[in-house]
Protein backbone atom coordinates (compact mmCIF):
# COMPACT_ATOMS: atom_id res chain seq x y z
CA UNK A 1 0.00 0.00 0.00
CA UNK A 2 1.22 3.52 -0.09
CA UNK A 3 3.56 5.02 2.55
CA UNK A 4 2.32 7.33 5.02
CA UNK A 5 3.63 10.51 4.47
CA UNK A 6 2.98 12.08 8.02
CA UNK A 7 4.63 8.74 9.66
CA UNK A 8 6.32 9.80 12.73
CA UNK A 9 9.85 7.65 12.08
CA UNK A 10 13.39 8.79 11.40
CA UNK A 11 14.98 7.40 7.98
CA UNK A 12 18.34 8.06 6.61
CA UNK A 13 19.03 7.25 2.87
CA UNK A 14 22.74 6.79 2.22
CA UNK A 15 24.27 4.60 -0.69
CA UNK A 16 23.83 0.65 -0.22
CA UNK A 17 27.22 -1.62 -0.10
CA UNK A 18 28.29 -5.24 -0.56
CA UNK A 19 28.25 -4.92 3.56
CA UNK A 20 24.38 -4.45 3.83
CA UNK A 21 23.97 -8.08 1.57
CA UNK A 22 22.71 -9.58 4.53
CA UNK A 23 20.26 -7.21 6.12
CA UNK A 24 18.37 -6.36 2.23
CA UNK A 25 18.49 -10.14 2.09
CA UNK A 26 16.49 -10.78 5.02
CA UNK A 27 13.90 -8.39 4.41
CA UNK A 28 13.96 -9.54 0.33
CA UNK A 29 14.13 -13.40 0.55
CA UNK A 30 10.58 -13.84 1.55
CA UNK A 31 8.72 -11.79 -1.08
CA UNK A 32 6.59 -13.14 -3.84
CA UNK A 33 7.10 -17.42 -2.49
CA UNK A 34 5.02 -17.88 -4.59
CA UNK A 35 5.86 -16.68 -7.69
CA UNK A 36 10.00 -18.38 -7.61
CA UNK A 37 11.21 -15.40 -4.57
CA UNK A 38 12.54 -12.03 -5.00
CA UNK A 39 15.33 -11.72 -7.50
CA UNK A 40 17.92 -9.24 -5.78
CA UNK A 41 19.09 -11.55 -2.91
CA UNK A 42 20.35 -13.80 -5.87
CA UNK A 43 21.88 -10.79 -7.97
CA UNK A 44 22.95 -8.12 -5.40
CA UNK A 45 26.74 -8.23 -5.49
CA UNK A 46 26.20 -8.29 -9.25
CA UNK A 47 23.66 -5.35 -8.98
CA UNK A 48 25.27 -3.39 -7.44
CA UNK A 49 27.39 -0.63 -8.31
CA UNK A 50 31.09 -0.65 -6.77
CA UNK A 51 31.97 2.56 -7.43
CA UNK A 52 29.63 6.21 -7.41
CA UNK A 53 29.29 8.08 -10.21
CA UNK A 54 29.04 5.32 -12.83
CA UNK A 55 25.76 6.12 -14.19
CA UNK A 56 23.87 4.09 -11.60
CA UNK A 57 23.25 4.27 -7.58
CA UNK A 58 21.83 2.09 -5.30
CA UNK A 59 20.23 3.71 -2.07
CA UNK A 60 19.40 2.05 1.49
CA UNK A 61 16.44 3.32 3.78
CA UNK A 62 18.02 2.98 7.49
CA UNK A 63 15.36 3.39 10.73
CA UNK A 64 17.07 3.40 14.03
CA UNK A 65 20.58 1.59 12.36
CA UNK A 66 18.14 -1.07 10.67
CA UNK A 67 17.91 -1.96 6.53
CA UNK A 68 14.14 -0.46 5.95
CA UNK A 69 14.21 -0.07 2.23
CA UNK A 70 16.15 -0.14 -1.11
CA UNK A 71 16.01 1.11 -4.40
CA UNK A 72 18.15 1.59 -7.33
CA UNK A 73 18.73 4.35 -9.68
CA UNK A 74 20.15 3.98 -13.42
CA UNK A 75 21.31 6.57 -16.26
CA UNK A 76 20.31 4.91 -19.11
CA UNK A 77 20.68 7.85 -21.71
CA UNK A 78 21.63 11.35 -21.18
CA UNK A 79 17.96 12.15 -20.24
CA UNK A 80 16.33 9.28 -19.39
CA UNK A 81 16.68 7.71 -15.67
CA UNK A 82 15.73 3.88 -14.58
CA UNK A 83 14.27 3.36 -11.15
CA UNK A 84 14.28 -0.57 -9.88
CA UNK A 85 14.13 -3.09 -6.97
CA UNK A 86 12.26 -0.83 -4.70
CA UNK A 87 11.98 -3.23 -1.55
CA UNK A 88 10.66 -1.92 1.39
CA UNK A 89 10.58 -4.23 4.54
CA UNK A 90 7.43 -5.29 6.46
CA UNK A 91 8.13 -3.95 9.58
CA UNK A 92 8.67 -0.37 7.73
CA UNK A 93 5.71 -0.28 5.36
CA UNK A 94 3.11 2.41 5.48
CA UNK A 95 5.80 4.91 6.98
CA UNK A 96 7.40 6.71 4.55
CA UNK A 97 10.24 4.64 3.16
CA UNK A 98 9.30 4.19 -0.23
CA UNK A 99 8.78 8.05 -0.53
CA UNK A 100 12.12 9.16 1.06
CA UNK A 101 13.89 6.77 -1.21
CA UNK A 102 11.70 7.75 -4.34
CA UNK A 103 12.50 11.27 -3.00
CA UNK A 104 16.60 10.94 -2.69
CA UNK A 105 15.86 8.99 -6.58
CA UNK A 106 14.65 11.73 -8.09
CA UNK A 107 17.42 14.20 -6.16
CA UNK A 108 19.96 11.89 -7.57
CA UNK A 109 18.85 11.65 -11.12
CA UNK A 110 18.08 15.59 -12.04
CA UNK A 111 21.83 15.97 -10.75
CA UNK A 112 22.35 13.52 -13.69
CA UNK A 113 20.75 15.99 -16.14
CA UNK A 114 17.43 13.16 -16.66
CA UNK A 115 14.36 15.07 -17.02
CA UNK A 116 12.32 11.88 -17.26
CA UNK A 117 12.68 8.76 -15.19
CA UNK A 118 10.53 5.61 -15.48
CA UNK A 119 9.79 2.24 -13.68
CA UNK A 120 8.71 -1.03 -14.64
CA UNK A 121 5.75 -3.01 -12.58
CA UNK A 122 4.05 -6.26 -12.87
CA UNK A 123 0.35 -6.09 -13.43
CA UNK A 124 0.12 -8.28 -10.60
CA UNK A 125 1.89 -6.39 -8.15
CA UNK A 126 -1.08 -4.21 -7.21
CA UNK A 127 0.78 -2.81 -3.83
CA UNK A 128 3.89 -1.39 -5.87
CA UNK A 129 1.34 0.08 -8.66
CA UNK A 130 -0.42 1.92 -5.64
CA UNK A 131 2.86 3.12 -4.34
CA UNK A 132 4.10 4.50 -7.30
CA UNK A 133 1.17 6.16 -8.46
CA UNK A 134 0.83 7.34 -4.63
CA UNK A 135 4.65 9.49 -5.63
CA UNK A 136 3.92 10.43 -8.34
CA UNK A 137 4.24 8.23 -11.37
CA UNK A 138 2.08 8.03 -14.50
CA UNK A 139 1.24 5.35 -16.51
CA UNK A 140 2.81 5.56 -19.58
CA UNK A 141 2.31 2.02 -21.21
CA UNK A 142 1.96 -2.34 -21.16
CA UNK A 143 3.27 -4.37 -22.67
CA UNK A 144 3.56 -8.74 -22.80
CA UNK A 145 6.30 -11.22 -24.00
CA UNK A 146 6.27 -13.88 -26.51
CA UNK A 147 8.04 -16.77 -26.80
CA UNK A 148 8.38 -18.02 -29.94
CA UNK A 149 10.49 -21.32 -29.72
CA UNK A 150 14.01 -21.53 -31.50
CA UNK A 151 13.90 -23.04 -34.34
CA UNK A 152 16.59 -23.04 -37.24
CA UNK A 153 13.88 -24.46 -40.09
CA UNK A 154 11.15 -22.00 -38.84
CA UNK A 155 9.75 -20.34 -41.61
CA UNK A 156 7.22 -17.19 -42.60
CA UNK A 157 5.37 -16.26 -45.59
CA UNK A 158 7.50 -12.89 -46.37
CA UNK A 159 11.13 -11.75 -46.55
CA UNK A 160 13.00 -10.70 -43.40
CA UNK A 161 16.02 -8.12 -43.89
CA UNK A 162 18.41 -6.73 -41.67
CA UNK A 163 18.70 -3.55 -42.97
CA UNK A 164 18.84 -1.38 -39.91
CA UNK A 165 17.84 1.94 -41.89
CA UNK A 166 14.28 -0.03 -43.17
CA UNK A 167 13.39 -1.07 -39.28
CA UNK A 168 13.81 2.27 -37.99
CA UNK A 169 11.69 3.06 -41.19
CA UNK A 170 9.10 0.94 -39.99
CA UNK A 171 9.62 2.00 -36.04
CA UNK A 172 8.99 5.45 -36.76
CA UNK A 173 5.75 5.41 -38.46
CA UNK A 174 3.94 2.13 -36.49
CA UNK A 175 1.09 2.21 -34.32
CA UNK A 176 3.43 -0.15 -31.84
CA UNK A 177 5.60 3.04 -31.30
CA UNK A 178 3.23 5.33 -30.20
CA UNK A 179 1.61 3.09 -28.26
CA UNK A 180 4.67 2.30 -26.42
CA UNK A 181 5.40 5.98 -26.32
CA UNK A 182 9.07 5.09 -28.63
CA UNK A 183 10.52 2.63 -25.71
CA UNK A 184 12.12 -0.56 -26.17
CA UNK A 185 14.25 -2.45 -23.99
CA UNK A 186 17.72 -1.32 -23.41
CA UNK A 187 20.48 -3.59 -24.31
CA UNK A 188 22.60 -1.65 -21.47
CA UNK A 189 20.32 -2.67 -18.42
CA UNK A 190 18.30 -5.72 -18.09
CA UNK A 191 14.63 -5.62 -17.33
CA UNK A 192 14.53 -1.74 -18.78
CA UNK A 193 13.23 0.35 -21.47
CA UNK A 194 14.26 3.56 -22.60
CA UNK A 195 13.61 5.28 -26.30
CA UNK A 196 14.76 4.04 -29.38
CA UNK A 197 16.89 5.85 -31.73
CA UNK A 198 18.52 5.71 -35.18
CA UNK A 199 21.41 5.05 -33.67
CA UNK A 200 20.66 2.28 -31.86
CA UNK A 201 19.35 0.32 -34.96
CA UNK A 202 22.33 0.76 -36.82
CA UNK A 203 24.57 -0.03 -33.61
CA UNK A 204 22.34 -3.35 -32.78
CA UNK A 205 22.70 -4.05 -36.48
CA UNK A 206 26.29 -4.70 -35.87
CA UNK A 207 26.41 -5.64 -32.32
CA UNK A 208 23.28 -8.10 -32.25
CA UNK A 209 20.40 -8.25 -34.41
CA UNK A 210 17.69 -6.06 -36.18
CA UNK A 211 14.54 -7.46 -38.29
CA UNK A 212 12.49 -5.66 -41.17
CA UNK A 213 9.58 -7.92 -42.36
CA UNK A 214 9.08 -6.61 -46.32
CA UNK A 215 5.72 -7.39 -48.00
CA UNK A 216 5.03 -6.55 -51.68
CA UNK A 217 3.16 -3.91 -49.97
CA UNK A 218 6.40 -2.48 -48.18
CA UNK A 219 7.78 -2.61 -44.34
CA UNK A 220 5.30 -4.29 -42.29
CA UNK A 221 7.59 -5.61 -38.94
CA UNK A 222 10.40 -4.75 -37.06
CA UNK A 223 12.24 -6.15 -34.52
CA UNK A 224 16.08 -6.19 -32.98
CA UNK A 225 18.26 -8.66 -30.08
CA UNK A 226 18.53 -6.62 -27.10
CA UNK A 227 21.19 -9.63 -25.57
CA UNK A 228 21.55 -13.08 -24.67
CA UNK A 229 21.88 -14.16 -20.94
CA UNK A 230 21.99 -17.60 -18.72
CA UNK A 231 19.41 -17.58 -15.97
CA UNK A 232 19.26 -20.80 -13.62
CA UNK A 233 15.12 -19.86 -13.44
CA UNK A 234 13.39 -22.20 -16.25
CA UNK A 235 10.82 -19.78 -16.89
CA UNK A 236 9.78 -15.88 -15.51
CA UNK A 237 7.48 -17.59 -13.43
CA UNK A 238 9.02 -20.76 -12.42
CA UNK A 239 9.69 -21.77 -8.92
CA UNK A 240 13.44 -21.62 -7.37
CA UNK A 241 13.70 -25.47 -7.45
CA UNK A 242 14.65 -25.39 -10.98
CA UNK A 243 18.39 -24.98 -11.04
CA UNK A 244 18.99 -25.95 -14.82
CA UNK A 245 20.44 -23.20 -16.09
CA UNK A 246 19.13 -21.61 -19.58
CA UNK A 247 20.29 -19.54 -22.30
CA UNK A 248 17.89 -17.06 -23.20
CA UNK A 249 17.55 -14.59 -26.15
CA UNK A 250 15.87 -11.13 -25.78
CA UNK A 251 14.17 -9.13 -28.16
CA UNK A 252 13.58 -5.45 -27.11
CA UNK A 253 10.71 -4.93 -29.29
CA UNK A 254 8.64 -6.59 -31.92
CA UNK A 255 5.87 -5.26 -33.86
CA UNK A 256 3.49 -5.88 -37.27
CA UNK A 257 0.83 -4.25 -39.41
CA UNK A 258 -0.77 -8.47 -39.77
CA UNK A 259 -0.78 -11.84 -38.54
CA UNK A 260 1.43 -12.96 -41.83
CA UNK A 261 3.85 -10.32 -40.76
CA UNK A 262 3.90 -11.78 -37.42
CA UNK A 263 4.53 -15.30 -38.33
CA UNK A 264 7.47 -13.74 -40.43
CA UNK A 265 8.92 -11.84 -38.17
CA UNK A 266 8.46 -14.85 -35.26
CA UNK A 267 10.04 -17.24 -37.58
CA UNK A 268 12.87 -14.84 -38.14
CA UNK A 269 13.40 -14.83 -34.34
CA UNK A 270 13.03 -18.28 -33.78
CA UNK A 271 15.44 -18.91 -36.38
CA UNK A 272 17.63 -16.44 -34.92
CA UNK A 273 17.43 -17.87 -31.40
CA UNK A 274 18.54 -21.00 -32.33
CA UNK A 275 21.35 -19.27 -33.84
CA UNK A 276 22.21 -17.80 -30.77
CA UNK A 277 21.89 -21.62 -29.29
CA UNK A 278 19.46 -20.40 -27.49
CA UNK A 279 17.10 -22.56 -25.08
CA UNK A 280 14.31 -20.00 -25.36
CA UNK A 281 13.00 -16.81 -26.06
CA UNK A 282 11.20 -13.49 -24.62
CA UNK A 283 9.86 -11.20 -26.98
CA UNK A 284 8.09 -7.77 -26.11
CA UNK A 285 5.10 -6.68 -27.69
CA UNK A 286 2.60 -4.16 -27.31
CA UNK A 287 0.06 -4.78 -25.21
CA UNK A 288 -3.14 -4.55 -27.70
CA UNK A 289 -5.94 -6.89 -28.92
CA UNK A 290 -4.14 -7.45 -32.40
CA UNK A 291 -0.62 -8.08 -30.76
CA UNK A 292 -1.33 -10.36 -28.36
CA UNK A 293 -3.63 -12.51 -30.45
CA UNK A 294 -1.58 -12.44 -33.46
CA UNK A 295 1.02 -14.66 -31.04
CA UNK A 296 -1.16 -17.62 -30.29
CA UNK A 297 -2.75 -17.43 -33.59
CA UNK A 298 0.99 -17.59 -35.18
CA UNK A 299 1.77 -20.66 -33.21
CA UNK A 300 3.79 -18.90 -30.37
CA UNK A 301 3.60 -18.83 -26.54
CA UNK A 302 2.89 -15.81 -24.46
CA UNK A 303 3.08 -14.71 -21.61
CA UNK A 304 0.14 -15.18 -19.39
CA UNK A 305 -0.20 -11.34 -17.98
CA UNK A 306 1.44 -7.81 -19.26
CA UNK A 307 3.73 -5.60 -17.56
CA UNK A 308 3.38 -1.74 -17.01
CA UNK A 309 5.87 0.80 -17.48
CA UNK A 310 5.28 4.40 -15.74
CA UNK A 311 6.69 7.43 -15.59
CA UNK A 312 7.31 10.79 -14.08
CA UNK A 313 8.39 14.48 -15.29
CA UNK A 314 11.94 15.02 -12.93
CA UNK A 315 11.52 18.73 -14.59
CA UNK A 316 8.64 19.79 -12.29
C-alpha cells in the first residue's frame, strides 16, 4: 500500500554496499514465495554498483541503524533515468520509506541531467502500482512477451532483412511506437526500457540483431536482439527449485501491421534464437488486442499477464 507521508519515524538514505547483503536479504528473501522469490538476494553483489558516479546508484532506507528499504537508480541515456528493486521491509511499510527513497531517486537523477525517469511493474503487483502512483508516477504504457520457440527451419510467408535503416523506417511510423510511447528495452540494463533511436538500430545491427519484415506492400515488422543471458530460473514464473540453467535470447521490441507479418517476423526470431543456441525466447510486444492474439494465432507462446511501465516528469 502507499507510505504514510505524516509517519512519525526517522529514515536516513545513504548509498547501499556489498556490507548491507545480509540485512536487504532478510527483508527480500521472503517476497513473492510464490511466484519463484525475490530476485535481488540472488543478484545483489552483481547489482550493485562498486563505485559512485558510474551512471547508476543504489540507495538504502536505514530506521534506528536497521535496513528499511532499497532502491536503485540507473542513467540509461543522457535524459532518461531507470528506477528498480524498490523493496521496502514489512516492519517499515506504510511509513514513509518508499517516498524518502523515491525522494533521494529523483534528487539523484536531475543531478544527472534526466528530465524523465521511469519504472517497470508487474500487473500483478497491485501494492507497488499503488505506491508509485501514490509518488507520483504516470502510466505511460503495457506491454507482454512472446516466446516463440528456437527453431533453425522455422519459416514465414515474407522476406525478413536486416537492414537497420528499413526497421527504424518501420519503427517510426507504427502504431506499436506510439503506443509504447518510442521505448524498447535497453540492451545496457536488463529488465529496462528507454527510447529508441537511429542510432541504436544501426549499432544493434552490428552488435546483435535487427529485423524488417518486407511485403510486396512495403515494411510491415520490425524487430532487434537486445542480448543473450543464462538464468538458472526455467521460466519468468518458475519456482526456485529449478536450477537448470538456460540460455535465453531477448528481443527489445517486436511489432506488425498483420498476422502474416507476425509469423514472419516470429520465424525470423526463432530462427535467430537457435542461432544464438538459445534454449528459449522473450519477446516484447505491445500490449493490444491485435498483438497479443496475433502470437497464439501464429503458433507462439505468451506470456500469461502484461507488464506496465510508468513514468514521471523530474523537470517539475
Amino acid at each position: 500500500m502507499p507510505s504514510d507521508p505524516d509517519a512519525d519515524v526517522s529514515i536516513e538514505i545513504r548509498r547501499a554496499t556489498h556490507d548491507d547483503y545480509d540485512a536487504v536479504a532478510a527483508f527480500t528473501g521472503d517476497i513473492w514465495a510464490d511466484r519463484g522469490g525475490d530476485y535481488i538476494p540472488r543478484v545483489y553483489h552483481e547489482w550493485l554498483e562498486d563505485e559512485p558516479g558510474q551512471g547508476t546508484k543504489t540507495f538504502l532506507a536505514e530506521v534506528d541503524g536497521e535496513a528499511a528499504g532499497i532502491v536503485q537508480a540507473v542513467m540509461l541515456s543522457p535524459d532518461e533515468a531507470w528506477f528498480q528493486g524498490m523493496r521496502v521491509a514489512t516492519d517499515y511499510r506504510r511509513q514513509g520509506v518508499s517516498r524518502r527513497l523515491n525522494e533521494a531517486t529523483f534528487e539523484w537523477a536531475r543531478e544527472q541531467g534526466a528530465t524523465v525517469g521511469r519504472v517497470m511493474i508487474f500487473s500483478w503487483n497491485a501494492t507497488s502500482l499503488g505506491a508509485a502512483r501514490a509518488s507520483g508516477f504516470e502510466p505511460i504504457t503495457e506491454f507482454r512477451f512472446a516466446h516463440p520457440e528456437p527453431d533453425p527451419d522455422a519459416e514465414g510467408p515474407f522476406h525478413v532483412s536486416h537492414d537497420p535503416t528499413a526497421a527504424w523506417r518501420y519503427w517510426t511510423h507504427s502504431d506499436a511506437r506510439a503506443h509504447l510511447s518510442g521505448l524498447g528495452l535497453a540492451p545496457e540494463e536488463s529488465w529496462a526500457t528507454r527510447e529508441l533511436t537511429h542510432a541504436d538500430f544501426e549499432r544493434l545491427a552490428d552488435e546483435t540483431a535487427v529485423f524488417a519484415v518486407e511485403s510486396d506492400d512495403g515494411l510491415t515488422g520490425v524487430a532487434y536482439r537486445s542480448r543473450t543471458y543464462d538464468s538458472a530460473v526455467g521460466t519468468d514464473d518458475s519456482s526456485e527449485a529449478e536450477t537448470e540453467s538456460k540460455t535465453w535470447a531477448e528481443y527489445g521490441v517486436a511489432a506488425w501491421d498483420d498476422v502474416d507479418a507476425a509469423r514472419s517476423l516470429l520465424a525470423a526470431i526463432a530462427r535467430d534464437g537457435a542461432a544464438c543456441d538459445a534454449d528459449a525466447t522473450r519477446v516484447l510486444i505491445p500490449e493490444t488486442a491485435r498483438h497479443v492474439t496475433d502470437v497464439p494465432f501464429s503458433g507462439a507462446d505468451i506470456a500469461e499477464e502484461p507488464d506496465f511501465v510508468l513514468g514521471i516528469d523530474l523537470t517539475e
